[in-house]
C-alpha atoms as a PDB file:
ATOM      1  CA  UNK A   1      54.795 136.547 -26.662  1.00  0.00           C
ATOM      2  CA  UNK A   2      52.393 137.869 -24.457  1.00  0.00           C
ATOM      3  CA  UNK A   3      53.747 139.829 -21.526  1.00  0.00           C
ATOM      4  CA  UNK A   4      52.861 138.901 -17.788  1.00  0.00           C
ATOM      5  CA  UNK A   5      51.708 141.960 -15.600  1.00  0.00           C
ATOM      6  CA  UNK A   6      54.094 142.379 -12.380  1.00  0.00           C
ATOM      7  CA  UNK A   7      52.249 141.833  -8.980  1.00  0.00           C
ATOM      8  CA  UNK A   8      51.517 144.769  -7.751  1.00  0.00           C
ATOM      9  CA  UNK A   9      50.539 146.293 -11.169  1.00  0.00           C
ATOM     10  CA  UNK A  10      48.207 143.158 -11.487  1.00  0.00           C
ATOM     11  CA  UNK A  11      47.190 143.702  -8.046  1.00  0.00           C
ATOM     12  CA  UNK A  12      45.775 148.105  -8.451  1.00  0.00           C
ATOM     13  CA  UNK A  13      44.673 146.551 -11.773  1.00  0.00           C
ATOM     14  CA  UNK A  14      42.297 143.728 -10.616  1.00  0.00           C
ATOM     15  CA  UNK A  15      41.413 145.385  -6.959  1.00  0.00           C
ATOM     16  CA  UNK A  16      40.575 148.950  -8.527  1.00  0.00           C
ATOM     17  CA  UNK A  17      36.591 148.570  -9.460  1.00  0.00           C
ATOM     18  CA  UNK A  18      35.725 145.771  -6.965  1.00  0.00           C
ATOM     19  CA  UNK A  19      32.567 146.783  -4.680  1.00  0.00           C
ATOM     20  CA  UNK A  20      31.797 146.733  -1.124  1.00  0.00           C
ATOM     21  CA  UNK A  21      28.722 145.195   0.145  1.00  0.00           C
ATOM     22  CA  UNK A  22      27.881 146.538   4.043  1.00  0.00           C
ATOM     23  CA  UNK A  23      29.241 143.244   5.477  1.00  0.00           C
ATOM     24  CA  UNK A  24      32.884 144.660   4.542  1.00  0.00           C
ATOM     25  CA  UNK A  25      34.747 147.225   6.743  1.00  0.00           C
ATOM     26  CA  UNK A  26      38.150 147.055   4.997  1.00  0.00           C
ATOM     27  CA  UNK A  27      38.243 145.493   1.532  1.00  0.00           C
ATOM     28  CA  UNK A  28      41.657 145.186  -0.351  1.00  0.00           C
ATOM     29  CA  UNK A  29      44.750 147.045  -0.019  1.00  0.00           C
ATOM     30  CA  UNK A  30      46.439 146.107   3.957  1.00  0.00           C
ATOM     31  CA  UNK A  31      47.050 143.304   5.129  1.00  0.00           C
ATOM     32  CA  UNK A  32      43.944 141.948   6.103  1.00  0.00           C
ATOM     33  CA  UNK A  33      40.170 142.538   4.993  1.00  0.00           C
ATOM     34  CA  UNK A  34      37.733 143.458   7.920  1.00  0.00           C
ATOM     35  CA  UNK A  35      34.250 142.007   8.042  1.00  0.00           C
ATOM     36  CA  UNK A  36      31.551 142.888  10.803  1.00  0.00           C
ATOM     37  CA  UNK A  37      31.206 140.315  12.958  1.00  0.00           C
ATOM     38  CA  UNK A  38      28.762 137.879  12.447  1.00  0.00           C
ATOM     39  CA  UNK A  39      25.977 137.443  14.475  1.00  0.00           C
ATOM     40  CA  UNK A  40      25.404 134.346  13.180  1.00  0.00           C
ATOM     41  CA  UNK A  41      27.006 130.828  12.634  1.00  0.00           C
ATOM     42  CA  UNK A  42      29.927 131.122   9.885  1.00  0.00           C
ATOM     43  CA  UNK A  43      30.917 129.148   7.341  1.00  0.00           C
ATOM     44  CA  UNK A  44      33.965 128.635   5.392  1.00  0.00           C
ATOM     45  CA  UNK A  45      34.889 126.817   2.620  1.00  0.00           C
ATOM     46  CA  UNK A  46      38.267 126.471  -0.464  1.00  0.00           C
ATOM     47  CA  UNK A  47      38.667 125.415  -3.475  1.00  0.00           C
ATOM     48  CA  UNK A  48      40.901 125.393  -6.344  1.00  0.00           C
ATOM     49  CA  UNK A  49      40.953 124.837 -10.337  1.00  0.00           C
ATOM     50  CA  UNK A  50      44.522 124.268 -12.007  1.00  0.00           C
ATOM     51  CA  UNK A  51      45.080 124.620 -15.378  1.00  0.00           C
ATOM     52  CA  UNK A  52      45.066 120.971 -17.074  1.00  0.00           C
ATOM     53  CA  UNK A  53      44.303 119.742 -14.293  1.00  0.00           C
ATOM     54  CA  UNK A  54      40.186 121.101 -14.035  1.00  0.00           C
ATOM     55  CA  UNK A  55      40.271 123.291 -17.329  1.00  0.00           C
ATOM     56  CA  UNK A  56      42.233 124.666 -20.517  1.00  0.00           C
ATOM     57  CA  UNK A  57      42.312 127.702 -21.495  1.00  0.00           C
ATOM     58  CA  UNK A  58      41.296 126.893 -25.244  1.00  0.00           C
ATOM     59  CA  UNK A  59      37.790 125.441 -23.305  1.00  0.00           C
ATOM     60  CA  UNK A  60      36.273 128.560 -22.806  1.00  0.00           C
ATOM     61  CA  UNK A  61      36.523 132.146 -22.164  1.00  0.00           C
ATOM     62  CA  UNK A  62      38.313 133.423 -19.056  1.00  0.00           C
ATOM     63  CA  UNK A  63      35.414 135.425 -17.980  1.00  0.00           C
ATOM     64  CA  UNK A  64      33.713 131.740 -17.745  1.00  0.00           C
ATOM     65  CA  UNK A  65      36.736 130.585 -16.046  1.00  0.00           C
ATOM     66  CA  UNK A  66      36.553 133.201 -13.793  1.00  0.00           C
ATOM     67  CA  UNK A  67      33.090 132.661 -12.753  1.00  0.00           C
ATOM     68  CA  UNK A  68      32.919 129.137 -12.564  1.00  0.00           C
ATOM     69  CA  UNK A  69      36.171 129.086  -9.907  1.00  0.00           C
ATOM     70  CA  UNK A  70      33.595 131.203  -7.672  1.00  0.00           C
ATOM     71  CA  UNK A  71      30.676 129.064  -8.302  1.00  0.00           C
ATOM     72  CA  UNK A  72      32.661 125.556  -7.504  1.00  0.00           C
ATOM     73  CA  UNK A  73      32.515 127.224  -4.014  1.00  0.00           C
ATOM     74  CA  UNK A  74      29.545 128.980  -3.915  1.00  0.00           C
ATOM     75  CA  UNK A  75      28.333 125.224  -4.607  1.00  0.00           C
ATOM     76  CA  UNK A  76      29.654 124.613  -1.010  1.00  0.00           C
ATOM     77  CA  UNK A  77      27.772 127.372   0.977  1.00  0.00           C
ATOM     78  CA  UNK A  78      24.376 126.084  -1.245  1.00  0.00           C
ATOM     79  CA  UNK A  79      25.004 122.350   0.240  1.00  0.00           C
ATOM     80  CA  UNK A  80      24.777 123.561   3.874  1.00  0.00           C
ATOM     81  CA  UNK A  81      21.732 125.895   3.277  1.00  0.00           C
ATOM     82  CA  UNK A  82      23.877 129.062   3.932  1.00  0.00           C
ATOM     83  CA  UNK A  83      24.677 132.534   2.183  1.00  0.00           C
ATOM     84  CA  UNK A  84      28.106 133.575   0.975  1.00  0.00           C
ATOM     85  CA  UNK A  85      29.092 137.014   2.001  1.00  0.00           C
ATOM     86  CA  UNK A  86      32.739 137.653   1.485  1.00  0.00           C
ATOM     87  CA  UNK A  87      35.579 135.877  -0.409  1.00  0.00           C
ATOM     88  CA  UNK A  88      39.596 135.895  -1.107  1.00  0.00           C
ATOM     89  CA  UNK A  89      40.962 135.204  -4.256  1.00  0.00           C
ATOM     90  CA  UNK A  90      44.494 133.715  -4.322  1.00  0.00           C
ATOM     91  CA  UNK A  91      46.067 133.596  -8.270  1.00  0.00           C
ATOM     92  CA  UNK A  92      48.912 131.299  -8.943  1.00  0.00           C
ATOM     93  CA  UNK A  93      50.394 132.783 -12.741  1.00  0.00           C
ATOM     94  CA  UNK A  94      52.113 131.577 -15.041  1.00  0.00           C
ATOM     95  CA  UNK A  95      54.160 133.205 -17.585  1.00  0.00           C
ATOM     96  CA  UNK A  96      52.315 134.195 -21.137  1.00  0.00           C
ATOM     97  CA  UNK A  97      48.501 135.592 -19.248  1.00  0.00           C
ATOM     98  CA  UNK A  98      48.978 139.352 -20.546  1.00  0.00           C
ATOM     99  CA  UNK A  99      47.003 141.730 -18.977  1.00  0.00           C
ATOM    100  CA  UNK A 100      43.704 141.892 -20.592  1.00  0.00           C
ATOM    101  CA  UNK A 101      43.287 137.937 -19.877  1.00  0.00           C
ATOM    102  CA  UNK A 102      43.175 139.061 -15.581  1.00  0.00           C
ATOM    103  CA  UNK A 103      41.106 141.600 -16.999  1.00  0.00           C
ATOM    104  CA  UNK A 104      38.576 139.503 -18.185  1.00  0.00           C
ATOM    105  CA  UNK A 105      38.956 136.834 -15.916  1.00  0.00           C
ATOM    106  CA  UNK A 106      37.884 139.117 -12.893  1.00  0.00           C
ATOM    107  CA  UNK A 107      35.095 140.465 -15.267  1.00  0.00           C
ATOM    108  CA  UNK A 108      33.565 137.089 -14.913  1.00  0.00           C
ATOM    109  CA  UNK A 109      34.457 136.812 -10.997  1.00  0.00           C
ATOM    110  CA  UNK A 110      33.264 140.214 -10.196  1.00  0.00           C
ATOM    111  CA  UNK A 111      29.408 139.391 -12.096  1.00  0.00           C
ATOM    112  CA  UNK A 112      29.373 135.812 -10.103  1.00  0.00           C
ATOM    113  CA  UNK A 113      29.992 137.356  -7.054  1.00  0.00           C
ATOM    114  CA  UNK A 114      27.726 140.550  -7.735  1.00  0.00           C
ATOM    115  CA  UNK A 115      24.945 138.216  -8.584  1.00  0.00           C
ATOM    116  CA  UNK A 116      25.527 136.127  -5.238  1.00  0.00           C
ATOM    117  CA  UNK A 117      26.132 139.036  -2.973  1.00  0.00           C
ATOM    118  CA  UNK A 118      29.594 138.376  -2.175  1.00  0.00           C
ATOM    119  CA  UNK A 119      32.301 140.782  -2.099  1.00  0.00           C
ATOM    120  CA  UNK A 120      35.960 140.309  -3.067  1.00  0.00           C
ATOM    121  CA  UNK A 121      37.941 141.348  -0.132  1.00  0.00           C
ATOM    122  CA  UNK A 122      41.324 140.631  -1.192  1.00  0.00           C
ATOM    123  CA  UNK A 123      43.688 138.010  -2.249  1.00  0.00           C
ATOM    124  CA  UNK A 124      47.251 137.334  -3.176  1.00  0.00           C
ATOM    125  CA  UNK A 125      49.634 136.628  -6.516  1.00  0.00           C
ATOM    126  CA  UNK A 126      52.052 134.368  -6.969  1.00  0.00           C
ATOM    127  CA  UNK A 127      53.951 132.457  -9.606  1.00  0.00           C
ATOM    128  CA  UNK A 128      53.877 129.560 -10.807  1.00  0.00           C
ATOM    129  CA  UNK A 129      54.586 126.730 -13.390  1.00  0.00           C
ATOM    130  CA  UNK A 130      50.210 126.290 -14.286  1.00  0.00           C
ATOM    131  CA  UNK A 131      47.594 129.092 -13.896  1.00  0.00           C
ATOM    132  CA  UNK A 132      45.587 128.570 -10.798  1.00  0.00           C
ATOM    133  CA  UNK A 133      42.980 130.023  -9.396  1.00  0.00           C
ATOM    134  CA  UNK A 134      41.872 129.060  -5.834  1.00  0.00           C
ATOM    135  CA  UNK A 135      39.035 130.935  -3.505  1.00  0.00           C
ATOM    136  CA  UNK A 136      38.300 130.622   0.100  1.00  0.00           C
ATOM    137  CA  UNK A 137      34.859 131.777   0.757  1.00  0.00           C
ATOM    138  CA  UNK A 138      32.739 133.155   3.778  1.00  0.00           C
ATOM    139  CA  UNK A 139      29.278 132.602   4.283  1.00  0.00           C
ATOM    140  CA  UNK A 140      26.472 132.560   7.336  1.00  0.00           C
ATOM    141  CA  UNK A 141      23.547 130.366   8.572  1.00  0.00           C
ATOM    142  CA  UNK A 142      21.033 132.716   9.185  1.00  0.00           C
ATOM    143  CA  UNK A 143      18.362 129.626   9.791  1.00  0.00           C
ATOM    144  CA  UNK A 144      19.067 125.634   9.820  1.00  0.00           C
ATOM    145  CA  UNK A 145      21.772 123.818   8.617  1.00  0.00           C
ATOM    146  CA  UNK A 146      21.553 120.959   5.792  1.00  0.00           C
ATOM    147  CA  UNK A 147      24.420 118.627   7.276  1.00  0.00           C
ATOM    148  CA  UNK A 148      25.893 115.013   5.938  1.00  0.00           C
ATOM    149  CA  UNK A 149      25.255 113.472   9.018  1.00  0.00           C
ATOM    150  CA  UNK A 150      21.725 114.101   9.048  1.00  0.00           C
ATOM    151  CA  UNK A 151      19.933 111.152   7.128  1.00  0.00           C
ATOM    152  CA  UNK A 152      18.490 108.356   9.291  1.00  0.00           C
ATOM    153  CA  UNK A 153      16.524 104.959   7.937  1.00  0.00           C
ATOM    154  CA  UNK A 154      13.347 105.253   6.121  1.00  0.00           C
ATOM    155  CA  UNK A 155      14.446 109.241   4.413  1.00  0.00           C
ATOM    156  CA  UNK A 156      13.760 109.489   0.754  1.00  0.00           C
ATOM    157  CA  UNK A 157      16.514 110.424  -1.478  1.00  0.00           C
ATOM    158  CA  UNK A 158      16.252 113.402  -3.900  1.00  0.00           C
ATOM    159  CA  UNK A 159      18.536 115.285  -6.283  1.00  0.00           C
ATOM    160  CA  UNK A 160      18.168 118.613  -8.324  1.00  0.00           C
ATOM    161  CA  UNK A 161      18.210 118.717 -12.417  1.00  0.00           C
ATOM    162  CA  UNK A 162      20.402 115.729 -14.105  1.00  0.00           C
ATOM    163  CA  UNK A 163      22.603 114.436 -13.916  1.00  0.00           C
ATOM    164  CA  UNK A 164      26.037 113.576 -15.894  1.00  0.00           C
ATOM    165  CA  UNK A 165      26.295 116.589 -18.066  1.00  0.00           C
ATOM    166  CA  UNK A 166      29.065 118.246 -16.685  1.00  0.00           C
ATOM    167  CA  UNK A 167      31.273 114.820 -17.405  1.00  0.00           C
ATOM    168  CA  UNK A 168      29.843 114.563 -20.740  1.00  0.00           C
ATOM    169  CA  UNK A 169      30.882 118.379 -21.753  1.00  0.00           C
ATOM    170  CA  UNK A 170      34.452 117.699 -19.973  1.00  0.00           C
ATOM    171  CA  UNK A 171      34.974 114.666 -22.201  1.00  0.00           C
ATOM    172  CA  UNK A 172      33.973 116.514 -25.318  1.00  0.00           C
ATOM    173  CA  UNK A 173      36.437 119.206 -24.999  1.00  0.00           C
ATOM    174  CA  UNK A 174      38.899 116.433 -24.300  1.00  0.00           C
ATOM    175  CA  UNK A 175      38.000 115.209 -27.189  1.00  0.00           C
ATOM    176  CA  UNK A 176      37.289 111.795 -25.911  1.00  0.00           C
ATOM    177  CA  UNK A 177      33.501 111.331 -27.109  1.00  0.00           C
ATOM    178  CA  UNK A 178      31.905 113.307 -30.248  1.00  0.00           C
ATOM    179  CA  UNK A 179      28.491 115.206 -30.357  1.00  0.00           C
ATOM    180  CA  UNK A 180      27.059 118.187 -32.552  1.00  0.00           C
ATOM    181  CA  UNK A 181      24.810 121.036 -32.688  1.00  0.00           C
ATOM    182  CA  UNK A 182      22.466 122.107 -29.586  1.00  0.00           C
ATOM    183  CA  UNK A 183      23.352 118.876 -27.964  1.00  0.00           C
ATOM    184  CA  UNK A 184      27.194 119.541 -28.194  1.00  0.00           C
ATOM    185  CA  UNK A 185      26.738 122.958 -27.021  1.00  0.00           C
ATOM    186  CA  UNK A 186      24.284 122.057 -24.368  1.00  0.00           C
ATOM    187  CA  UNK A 187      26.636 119.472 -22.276  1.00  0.00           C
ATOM    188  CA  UNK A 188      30.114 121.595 -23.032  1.00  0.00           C
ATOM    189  CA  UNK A 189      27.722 124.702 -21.151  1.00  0.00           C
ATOM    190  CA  UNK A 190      26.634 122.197 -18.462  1.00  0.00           C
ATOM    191  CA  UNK A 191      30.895 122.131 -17.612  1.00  0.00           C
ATOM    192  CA  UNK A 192      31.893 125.711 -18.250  1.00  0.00           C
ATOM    193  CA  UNK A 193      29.336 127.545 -16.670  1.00  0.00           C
ATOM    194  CA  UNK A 194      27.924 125.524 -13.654  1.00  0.00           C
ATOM    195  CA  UNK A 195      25.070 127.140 -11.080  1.00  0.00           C
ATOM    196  CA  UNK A 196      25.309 126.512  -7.952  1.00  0.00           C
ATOM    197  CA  UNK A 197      21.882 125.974  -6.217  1.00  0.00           C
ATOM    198  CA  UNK A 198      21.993 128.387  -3.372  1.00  0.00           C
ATOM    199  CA  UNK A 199      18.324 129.885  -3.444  1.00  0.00           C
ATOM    200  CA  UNK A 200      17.097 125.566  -3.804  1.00  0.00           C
ATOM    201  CA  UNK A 201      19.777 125.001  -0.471  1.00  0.00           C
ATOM    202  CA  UNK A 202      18.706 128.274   2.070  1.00  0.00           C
ATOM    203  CA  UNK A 203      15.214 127.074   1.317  1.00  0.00           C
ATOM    204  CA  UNK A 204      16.041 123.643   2.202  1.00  0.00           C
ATOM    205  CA  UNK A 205      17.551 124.809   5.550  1.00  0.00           C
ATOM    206  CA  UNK A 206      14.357 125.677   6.555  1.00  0.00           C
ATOM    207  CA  UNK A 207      13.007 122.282   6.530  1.00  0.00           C
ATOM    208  CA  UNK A 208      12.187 120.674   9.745  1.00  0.00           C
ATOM    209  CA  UNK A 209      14.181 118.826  10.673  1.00  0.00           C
ATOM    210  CA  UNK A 210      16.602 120.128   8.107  1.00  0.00           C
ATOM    211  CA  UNK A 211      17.438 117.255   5.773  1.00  0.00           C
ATOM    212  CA  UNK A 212      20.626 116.102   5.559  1.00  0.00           C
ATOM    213  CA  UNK A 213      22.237 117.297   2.033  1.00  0.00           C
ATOM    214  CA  UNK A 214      25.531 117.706  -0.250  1.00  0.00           C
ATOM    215  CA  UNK A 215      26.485 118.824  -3.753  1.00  0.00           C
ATOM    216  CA  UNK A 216      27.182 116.815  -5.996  1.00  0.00           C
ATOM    217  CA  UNK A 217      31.066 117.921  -7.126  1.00  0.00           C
ATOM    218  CA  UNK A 218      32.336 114.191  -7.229  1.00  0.00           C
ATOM    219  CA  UNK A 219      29.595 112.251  -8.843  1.00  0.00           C
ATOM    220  CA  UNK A 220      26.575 111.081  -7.065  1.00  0.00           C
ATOM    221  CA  UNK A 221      28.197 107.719  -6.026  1.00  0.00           C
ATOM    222  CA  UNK A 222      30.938 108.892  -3.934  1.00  0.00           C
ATOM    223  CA  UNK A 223      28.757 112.000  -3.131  1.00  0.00           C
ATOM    224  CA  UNK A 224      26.008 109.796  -1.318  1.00  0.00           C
ATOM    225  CA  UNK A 225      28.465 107.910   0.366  1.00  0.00           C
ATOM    226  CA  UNK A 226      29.821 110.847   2.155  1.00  0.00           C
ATOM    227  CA  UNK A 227      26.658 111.576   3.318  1.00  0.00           C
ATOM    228  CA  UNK A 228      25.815 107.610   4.626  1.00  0.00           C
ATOM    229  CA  UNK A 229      29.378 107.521   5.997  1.00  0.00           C
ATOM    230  CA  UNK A 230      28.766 110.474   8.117  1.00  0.00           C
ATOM    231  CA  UNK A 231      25.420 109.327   8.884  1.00  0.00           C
ATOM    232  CA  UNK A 232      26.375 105.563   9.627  1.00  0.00           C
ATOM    233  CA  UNK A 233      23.419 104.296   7.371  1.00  0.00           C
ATOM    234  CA  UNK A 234      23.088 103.098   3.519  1.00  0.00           C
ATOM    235  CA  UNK A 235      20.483 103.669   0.886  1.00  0.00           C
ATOM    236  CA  UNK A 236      18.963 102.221  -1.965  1.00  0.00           C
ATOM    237  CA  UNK A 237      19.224 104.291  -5.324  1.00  0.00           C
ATOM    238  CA  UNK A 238      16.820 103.297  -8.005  1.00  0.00           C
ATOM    239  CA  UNK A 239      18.715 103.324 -11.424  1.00  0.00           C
ATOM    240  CA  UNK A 240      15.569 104.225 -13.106  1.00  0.00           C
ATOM    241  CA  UNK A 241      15.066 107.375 -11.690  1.00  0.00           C
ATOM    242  CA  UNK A 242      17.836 108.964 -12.453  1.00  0.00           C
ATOM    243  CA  UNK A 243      17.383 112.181 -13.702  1.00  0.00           C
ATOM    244  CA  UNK A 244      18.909 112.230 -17.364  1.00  0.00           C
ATOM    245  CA  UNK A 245      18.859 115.274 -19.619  1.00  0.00           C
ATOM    246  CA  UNK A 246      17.602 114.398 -23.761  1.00  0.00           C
ATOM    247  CA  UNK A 247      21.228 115.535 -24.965  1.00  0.00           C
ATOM    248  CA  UNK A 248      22.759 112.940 -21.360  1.00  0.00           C
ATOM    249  CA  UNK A 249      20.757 110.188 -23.139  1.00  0.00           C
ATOM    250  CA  UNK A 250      21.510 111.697 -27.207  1.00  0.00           C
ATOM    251  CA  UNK A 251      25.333 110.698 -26.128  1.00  0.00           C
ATOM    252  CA  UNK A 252      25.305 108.194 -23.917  1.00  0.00           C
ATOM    253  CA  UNK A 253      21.826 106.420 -24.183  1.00  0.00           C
ATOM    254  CA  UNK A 254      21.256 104.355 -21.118  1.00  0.00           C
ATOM    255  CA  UNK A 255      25.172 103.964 -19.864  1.00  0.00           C
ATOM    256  CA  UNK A 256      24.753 105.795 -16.378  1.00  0.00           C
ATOM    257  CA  UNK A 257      28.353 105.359 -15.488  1.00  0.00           C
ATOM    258  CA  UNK A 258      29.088 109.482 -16.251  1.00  0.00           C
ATOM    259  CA  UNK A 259      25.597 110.022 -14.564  1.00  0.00           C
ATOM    260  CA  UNK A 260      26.782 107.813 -11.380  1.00  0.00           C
ATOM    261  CA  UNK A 261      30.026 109.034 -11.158  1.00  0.00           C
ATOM    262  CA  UNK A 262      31.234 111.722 -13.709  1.00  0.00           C
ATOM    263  CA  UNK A 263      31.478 114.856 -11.283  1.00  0.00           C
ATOM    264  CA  UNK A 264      31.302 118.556 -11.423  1.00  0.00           C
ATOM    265  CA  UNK A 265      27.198 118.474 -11.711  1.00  0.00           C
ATOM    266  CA  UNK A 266      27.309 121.103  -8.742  1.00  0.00           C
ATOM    267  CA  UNK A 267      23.400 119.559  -8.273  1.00  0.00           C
ATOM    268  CA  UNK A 268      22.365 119.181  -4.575  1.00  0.00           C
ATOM    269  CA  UNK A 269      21.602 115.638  -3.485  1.00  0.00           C
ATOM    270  CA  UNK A 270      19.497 115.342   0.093  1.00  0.00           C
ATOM    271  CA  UNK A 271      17.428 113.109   2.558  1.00  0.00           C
ATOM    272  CA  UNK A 272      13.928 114.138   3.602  1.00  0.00           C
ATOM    273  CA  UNK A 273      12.077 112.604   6.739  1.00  0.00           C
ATOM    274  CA  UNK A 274       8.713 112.781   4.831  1.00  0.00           C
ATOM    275  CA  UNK A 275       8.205 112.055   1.750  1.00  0.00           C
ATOM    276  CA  UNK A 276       7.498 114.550  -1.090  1.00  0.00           C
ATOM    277  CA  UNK A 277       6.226 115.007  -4.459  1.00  0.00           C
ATOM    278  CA  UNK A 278       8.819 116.006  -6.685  1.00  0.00           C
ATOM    279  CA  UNK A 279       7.168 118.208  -8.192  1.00  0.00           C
ATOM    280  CA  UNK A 280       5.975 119.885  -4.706  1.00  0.00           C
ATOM    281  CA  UNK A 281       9.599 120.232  -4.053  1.00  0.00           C
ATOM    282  CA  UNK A 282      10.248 121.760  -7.237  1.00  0.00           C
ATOM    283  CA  UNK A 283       7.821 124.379  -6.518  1.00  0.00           C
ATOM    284  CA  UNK A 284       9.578 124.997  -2.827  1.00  0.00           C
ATOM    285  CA  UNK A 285      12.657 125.203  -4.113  1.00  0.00           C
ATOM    286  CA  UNK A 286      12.639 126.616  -7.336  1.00  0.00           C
ATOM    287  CA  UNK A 287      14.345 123.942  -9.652  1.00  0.00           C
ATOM    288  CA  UNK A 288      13.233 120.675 -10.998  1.00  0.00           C
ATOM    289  CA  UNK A 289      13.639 117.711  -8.430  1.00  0.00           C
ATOM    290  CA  UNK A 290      13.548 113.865  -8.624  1.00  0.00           C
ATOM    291  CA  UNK A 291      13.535 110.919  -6.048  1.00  0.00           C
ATOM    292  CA  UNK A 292      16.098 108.710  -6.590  1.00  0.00           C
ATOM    293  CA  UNK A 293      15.533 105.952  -3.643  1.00  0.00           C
ATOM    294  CA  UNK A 294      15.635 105.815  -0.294  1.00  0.00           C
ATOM    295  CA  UNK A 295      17.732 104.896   3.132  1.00  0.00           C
ATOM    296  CA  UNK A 296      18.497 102.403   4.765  1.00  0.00           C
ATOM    297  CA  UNK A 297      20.001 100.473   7.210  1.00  0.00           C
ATOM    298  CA  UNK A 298      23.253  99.335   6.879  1.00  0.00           C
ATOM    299  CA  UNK A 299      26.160 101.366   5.724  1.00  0.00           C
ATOM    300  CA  UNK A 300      26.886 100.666   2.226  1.00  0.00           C
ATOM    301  CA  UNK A 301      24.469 101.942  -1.166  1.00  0.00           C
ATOM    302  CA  UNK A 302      22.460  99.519  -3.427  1.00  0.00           C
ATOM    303  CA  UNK A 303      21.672 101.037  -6.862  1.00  0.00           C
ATOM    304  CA  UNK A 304      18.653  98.952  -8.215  1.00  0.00           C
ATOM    305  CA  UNK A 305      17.956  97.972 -11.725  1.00  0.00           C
ATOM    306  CA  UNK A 306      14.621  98.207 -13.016  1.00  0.00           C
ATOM    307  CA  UNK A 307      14.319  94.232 -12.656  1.00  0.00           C
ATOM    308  CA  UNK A 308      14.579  95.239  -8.980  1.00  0.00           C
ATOM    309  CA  UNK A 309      18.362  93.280  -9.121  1.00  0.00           C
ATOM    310  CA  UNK A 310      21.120  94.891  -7.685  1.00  0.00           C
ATOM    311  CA  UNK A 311      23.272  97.271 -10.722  1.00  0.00           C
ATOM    312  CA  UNK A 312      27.024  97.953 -10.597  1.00  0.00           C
ATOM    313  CA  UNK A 313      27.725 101.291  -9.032  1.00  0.00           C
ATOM    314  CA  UNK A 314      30.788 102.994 -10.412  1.00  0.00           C
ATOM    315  CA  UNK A 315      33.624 104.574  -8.141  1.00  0.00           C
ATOM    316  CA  UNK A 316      33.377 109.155  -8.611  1.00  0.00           C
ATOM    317  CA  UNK A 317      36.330 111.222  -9.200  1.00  0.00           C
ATOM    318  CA  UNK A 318      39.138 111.930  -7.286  1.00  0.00           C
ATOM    319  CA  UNK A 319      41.280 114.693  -7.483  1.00  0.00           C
ATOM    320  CA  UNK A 320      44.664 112.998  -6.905  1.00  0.00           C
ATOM    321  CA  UNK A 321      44.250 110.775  -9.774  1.00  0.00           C
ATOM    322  CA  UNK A 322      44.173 111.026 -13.193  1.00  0.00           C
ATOM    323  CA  UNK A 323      40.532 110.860 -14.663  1.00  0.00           C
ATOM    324  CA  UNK A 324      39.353 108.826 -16.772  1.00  0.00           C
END
């Protein structure tokens, strides 16, 4: 049986090679990290992935682990147009995770938050009965803010790359629906190793008036209706227009219940005042855009069918129950 590392051992071990990025004045090792003060608006966000609860370890690698528990927040700072800076890293451990697994698992941490800029100021250990690895993360809004409260009437509706992947890769390494080949390993990637759109959401910011915008981390359906409920309007979604990828429709065909509400996309849906070309957008904001409808009065969503009849909407995930 694999031996678990004490905490302060664990601690030197994981804390030893991290960098420092300018924005940090006192990185781990007291009791607090010290940033510079912001001159700038701040932004904060948390999140958290439990073993079988969001992963298993037989999914993936841990340095894939690591980074995607960084990019599920990193998702977060991208929604409202910002740029992480600084993060905390809180591990809850369970017994049998030698070593060499918190090795690797920060190997995959530290490139995620080397690529975004962010530095790893400190953390804490503790134990517990499931590995699990939760972040809070700093960022700044240097420009605009993309809100949820932002959309008004007569806005067109537009998400980034597909939709539904994620869900489909989650349910194959469940083992609840089959695939093979480059279409198997296409949607399990689309899960395990999630990007989170920040260079698509800064630019976005800079809109005018900034459009009103969220990730998608729940499924589009409950995802929109965030944004209307903050908003106090309603939208039309044209089923048609969905964006699905060839190995979305090579498992699912034209079912857009995992595309609707399936989760853990990290896409960005948002509302602009003027309409676009999505394939102007694209160009703006570096990744592949579609327009999905529109809002509208009212306060609930309408997903239309391509017979222009309304289509059953499905309900998105929820973290405190069990998914299905």
């Amino acid at each position: 049986m694999s031996k678990t590392p004490g905490e302060f051992e664990l601690i030197a071990r994981l804390t030893a090679k991290l960098r420092r990025g300018p924005g940090t004045l006192l990185g781990p090792g007291d009791d607090c990290a010290i940033l510079k003060p912001a001159r700038v608006r701040e932004l904060i966000t948390i999140d958290s992935m439990v073993e079988g609860v969001h992963f298993r370890l037989e999914w993936g690698s841990p340095e894939a682990l690591g980074a995607r528990a960084l990019t599920v927040n990193l998702s977060d700072v991208a929604a409202m147009g910002g740029r992480p800076t600084a993060c905390v890293v809180n591990l809850a451990i369970r017994p049998g995770l030698d070593a060499r697994f918190f090795d690797r698992l920060y190997a995959g941490l530290e490139r995620a938050a080397e690529a975004a800029r962010v530095d790893i100021v400190g953390g804490n250990v503790t134990r517990a009965e499931a590995l699990a690895i939760t972040i809070a993360l700093v960022g700044e809004a240097r420009g605009g803010v993309t809100l949820r409260d932002a959309a008004r009437p007569g806005d067109y509706l537009y998400v980034t790359g597909t939709l539904g992947d994620a869900a489909l890769g989650w349910r194959i390494l469940d083992g609840r629906i089959k695939a093979r080949g480059a279409v198997r390993r296409y949607l399990i990637d689309r899960f395990l190793n999630p990007v989170a759109r920040l260079a698509a959401g800064a630019r976005l910011a800079r809109f005018r008036p900034a459009p009103a915008a969220i990730d998608i981390s729940d499924g589009l359906w409950q995802d929109l209706g965030h944004i209307l409920e903050r908003s106090g309007v309603g939208a039309e979604v044209d089923a048609a227009s969905l964006p699905l990828s060839p190995a979305y429709r090579a498992v699912a065909g034209d079912d857009l219940a995992l595309a609707l509400g399936g989760g853990e996309d990290y896409e960005l849906l948002f509302a602009l005042r003027a309409e676009k070309s999505p394939a102007e957008l694209g160009r703006r904001l570096g990744v592949a855009v579609s327009r999905i409808g529109r809002i509208v009065r009212g306060r609930r969503a309408r997903l239309v069918g391509a017979d222009g009849r309304a289509a059953p909407a499905v309900a998105g995930y929820d973290q405190l129950r069990e998914r299905t």
